[in-house]
PDB file of N, CA and C in Angstrom:
ATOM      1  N   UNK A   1     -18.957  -3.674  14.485  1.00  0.00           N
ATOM      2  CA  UNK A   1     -18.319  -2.554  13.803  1.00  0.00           C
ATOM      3  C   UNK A   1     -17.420  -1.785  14.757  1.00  0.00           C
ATOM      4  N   UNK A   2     -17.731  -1.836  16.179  1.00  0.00           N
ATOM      5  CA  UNK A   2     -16.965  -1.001  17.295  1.00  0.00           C
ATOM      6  C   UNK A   2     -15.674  -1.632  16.879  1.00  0.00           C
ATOM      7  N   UNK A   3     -15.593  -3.348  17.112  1.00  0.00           N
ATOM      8  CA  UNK A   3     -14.544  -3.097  17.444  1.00  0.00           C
ATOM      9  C   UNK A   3     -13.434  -3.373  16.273  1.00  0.00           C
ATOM     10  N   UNK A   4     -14.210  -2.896  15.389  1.00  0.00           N
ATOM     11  CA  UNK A   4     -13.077  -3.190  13.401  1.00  0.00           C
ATOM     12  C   UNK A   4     -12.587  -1.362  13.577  1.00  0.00           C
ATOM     13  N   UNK A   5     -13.220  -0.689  14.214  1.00  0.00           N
ATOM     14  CA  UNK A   5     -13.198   0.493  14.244  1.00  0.00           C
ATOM     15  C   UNK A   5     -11.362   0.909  15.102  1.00  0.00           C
ATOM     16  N   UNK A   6     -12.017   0.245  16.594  1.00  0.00           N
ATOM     17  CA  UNK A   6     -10.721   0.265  17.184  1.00  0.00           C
ATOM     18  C   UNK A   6      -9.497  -0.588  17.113  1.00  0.00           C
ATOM     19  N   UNK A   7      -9.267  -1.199  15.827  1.00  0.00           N
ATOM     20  CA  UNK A   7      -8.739  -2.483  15.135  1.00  0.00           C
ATOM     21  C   UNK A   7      -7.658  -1.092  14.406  1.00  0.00           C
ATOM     22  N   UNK A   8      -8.359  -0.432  13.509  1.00  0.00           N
ATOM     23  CA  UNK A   8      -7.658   0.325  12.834  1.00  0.00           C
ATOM     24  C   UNK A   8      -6.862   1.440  13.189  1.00  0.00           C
ATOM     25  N   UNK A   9      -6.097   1.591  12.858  1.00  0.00           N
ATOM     26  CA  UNK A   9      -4.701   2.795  12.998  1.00  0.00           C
ATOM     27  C   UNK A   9      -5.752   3.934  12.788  1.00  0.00           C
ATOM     28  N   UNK A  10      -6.157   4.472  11.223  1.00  0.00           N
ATOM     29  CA  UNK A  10      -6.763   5.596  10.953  1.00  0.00           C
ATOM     30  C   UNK A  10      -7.834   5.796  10.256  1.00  0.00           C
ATOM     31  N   UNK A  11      -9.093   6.029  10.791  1.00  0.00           N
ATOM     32  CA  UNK A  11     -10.067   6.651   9.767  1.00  0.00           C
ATOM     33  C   UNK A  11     -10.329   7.923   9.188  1.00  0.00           C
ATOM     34  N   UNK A  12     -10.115   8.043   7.856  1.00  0.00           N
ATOM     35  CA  UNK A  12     -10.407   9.576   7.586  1.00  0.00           C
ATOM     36  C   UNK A  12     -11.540   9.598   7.324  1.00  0.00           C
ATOM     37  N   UNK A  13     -12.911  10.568   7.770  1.00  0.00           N
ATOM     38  CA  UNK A  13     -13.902  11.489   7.093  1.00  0.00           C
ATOM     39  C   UNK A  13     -15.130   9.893   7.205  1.00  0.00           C
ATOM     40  N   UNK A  14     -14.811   8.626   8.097  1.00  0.00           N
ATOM     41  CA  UNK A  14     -15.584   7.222   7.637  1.00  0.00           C
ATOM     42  C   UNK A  14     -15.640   6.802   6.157  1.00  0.00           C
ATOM     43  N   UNK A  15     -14.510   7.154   5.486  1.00  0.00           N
ATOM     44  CA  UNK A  15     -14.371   6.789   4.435  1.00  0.00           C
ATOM     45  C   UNK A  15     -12.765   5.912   3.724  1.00  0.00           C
ATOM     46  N   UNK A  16     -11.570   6.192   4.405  1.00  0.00           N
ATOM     47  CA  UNK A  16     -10.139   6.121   4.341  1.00  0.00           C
ATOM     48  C   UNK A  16      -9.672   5.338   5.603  1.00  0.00           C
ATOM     49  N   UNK A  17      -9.683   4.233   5.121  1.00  0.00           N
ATOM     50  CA  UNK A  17      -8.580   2.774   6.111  1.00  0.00           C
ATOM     51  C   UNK A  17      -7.507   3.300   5.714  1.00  0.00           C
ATOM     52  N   UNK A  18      -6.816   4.005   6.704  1.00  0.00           N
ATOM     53  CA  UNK A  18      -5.014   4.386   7.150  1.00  0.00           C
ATOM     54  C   UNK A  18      -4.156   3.399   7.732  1.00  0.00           C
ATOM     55  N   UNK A  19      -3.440   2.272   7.326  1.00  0.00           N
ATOM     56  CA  UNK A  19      -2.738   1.741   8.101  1.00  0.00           C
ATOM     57  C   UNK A  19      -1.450   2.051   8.594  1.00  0.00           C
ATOM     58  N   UNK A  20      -0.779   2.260   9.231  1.00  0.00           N
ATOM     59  CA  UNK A  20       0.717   2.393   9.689  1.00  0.00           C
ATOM     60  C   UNK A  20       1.280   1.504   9.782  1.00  0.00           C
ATOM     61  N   UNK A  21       2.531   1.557   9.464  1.00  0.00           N
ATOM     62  CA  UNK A  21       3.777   0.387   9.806  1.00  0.00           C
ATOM     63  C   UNK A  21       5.212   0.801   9.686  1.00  0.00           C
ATOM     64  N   UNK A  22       5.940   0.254  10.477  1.00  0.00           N
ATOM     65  CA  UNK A  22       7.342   0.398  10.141  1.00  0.00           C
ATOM     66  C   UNK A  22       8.120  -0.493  10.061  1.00  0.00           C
ATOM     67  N   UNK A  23       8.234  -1.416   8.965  1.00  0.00           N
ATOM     68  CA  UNK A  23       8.878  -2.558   8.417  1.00  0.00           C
ATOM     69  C   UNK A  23       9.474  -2.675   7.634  1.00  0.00           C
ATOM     70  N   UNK A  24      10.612  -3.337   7.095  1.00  0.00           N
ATOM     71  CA  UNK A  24      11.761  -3.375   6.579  1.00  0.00           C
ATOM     72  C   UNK A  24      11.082  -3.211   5.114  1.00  0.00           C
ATOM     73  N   UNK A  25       9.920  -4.067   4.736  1.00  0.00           N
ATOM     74  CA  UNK A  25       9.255  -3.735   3.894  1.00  0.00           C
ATOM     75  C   UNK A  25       7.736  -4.240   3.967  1.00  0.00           C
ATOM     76  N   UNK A  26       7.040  -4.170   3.189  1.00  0.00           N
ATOM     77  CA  UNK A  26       5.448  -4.552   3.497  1.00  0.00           C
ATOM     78  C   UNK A  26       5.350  -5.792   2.354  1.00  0.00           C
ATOM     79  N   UNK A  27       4.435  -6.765   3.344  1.00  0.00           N
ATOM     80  CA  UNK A  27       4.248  -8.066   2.647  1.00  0.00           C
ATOM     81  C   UNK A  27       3.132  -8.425   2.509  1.00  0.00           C
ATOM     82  N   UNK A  28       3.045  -9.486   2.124  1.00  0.00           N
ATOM     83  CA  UNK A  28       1.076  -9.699   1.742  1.00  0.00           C
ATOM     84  C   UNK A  28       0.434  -9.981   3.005  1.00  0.00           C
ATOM     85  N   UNK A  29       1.164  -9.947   3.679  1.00  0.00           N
ATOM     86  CA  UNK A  29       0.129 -10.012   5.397  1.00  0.00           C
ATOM     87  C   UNK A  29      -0.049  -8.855   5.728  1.00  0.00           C
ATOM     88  N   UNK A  30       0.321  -7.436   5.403  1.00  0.00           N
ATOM     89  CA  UNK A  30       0.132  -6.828   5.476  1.00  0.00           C
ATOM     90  C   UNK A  30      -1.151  -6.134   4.654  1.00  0.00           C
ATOM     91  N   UNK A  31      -1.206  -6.690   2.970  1.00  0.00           N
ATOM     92  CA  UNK A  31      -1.904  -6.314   2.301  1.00  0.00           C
ATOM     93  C   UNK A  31      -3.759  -6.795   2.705  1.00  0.00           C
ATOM     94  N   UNK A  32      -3.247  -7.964   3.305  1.00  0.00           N
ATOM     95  CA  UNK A  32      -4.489  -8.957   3.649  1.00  0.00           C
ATOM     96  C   UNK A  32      -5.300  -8.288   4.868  1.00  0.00           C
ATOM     97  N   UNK A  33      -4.202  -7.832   5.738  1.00  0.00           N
ATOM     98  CA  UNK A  33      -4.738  -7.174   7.352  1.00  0.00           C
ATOM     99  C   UNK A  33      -5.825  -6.018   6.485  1.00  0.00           C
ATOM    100  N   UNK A  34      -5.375  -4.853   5.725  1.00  0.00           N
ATOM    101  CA  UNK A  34      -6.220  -3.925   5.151  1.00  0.00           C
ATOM    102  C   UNK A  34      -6.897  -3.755   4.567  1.00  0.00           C
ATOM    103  N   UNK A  35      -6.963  -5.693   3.559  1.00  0.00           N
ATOM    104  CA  UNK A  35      -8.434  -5.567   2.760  1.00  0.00           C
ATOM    105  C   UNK A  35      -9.360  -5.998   3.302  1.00  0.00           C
ATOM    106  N   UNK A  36      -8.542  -6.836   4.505  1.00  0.00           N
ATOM    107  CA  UNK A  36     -10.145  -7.437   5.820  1.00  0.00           C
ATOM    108  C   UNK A  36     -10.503  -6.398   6.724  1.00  0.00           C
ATOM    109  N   UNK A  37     -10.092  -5.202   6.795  1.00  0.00           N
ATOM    110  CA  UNK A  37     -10.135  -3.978   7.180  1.00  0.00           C
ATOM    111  C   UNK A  37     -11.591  -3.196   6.265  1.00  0.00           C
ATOM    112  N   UNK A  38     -11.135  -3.597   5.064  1.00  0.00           N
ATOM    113  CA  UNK A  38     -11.686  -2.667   3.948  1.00  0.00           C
ATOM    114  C   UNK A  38     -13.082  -3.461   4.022  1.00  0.00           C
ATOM    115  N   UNK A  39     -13.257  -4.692   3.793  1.00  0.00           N
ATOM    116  CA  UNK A  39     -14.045  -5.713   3.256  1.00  0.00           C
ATOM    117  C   UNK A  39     -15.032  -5.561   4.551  1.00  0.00           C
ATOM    118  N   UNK A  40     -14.608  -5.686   6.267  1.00  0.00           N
ATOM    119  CA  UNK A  40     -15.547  -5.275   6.835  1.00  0.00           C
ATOM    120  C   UNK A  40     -16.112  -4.539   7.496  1.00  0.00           C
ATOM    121  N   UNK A  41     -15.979  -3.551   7.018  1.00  0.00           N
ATOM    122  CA  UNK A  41     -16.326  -1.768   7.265  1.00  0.00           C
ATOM    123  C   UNK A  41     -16.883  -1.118   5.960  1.00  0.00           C
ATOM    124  N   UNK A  42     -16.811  -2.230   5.300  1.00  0.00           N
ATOM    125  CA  UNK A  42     -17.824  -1.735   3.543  1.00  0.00           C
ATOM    126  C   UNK A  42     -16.850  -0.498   3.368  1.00  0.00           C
ATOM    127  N   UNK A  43     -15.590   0.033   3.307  1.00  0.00           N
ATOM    128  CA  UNK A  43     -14.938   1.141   2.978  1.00  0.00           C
ATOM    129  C   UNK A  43     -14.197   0.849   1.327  1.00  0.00           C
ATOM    130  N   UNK A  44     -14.177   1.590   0.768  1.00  0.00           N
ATOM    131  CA  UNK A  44     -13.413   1.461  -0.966  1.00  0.00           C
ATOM    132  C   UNK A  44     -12.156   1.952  -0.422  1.00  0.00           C
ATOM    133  N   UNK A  45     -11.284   2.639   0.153  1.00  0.00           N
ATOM    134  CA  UNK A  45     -10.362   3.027  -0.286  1.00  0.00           C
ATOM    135  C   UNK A  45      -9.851   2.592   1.151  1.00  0.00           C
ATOM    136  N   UNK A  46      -8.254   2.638   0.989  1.00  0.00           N
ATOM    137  CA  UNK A  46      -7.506   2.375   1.997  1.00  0.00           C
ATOM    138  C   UNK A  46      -5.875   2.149   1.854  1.00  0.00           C
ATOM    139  N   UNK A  47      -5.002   3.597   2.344  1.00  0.00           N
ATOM    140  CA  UNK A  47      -3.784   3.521   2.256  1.00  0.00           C
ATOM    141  C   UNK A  47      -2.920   2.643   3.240  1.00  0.00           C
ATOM    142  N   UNK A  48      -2.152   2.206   2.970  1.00  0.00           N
ATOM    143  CA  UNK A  48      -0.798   0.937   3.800  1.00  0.00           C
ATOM    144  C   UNK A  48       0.176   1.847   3.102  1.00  0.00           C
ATOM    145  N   UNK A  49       0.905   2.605   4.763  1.00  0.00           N
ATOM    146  CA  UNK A  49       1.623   3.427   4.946  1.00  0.00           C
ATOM    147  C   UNK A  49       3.062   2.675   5.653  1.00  0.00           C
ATOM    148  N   UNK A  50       4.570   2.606   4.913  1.00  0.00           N
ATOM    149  CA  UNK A  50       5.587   2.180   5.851  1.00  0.00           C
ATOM    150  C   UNK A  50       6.463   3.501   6.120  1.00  0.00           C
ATOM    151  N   UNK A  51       6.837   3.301   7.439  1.00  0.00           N
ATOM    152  CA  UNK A  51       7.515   4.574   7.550  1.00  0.00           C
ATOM    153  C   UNK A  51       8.927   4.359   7.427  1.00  0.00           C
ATOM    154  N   UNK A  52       9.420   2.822   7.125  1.00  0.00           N
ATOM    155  CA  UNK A  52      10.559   2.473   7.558  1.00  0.00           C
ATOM    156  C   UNK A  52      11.390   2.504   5.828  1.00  0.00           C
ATOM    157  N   UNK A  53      11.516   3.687   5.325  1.00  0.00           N
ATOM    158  CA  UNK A  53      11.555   4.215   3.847  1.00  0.00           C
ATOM    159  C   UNK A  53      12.484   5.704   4.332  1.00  0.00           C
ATOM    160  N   UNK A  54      13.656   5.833   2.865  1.00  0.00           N
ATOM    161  CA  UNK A  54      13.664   7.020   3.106  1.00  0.00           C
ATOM    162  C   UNK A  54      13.189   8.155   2.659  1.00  0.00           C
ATOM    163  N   UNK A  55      11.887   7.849   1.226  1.00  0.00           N
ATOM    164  CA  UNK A  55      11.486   8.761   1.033  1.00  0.00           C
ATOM    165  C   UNK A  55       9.977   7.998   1.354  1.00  0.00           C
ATOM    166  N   UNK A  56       9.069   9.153   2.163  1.00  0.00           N
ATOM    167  CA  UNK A  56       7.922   8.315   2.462  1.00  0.00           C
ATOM    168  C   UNK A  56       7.411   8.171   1.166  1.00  0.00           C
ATOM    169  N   UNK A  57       7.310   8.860   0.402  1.00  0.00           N
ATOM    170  CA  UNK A  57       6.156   8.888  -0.740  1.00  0.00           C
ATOM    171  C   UNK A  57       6.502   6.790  -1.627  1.00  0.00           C
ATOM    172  N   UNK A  58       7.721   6.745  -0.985  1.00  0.00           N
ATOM    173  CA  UNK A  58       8.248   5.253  -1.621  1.00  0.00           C
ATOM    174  C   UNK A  58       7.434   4.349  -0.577  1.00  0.00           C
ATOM    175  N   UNK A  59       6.877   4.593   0.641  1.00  0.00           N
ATOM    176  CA  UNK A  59       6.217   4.023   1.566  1.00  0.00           C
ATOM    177  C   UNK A  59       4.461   3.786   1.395  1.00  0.00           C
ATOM    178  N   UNK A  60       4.070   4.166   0.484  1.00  0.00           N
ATOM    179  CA  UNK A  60       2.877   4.807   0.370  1.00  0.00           C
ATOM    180  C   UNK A  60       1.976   3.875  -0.554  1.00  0.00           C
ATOM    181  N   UNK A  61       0.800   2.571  -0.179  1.00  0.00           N
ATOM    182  CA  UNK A  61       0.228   1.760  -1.276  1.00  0.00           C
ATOM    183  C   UNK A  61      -0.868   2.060  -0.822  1.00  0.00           C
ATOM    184  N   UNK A  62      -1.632   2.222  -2.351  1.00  0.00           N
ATOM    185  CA  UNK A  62      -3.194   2.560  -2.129  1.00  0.00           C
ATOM    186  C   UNK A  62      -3.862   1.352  -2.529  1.00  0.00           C
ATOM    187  N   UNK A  63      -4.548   1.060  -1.871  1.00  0.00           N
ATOM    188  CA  UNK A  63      -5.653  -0.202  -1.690  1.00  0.00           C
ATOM    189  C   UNK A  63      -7.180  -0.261  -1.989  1.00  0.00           C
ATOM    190  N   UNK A  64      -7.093  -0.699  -2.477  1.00  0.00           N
ATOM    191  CA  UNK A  64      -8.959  -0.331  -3.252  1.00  0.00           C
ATOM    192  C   UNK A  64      -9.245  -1.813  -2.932  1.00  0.00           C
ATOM    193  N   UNK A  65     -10.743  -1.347  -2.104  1.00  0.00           N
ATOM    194  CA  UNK A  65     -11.495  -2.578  -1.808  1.00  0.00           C
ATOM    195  C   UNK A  65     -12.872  -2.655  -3.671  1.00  0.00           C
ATOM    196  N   UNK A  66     -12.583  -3.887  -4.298  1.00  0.00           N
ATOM    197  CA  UNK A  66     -13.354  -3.772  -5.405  1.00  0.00           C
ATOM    198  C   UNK A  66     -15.115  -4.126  -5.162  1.00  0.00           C
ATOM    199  N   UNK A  67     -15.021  -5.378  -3.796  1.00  0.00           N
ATOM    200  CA  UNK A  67     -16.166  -5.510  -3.724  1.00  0.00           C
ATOM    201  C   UNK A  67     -17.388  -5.102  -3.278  1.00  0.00           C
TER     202      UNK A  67
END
């Protein structure tokens, strides 16, 4: 668990996988990095953040781990 911990960009509250990125756009390797994020840290929720947007809120996918 240490080191899925220091794997990740951001934890909020041990509950919120934060990822960061700044890419032209976000692709399913991206989506995959945060649900194996999600999947082994038992966490439900988890935002994939691009900064490379000009309005962030257009940067912004929320990720729900279902299992």
């Amino acid at each position: 668990m240490l080191r899925l911990i220091e794997a990740l960009d951001l934890l909020v509250e041990d509950k919120i996988v934060i990822e960061l990125k700044s890419v032209k756009e976000l692709s399913d390797v991206h989506l995959a990095q945060i649900l194996t994020y999600l999947k082994l840290g038992d966490f439900k929720l988890g935002l994939l953040i691009n900064f490379n947007v000009l309005l962030l809120k257009n940067g912004i996918k929320r990720v729900i781990n279902d299992q």
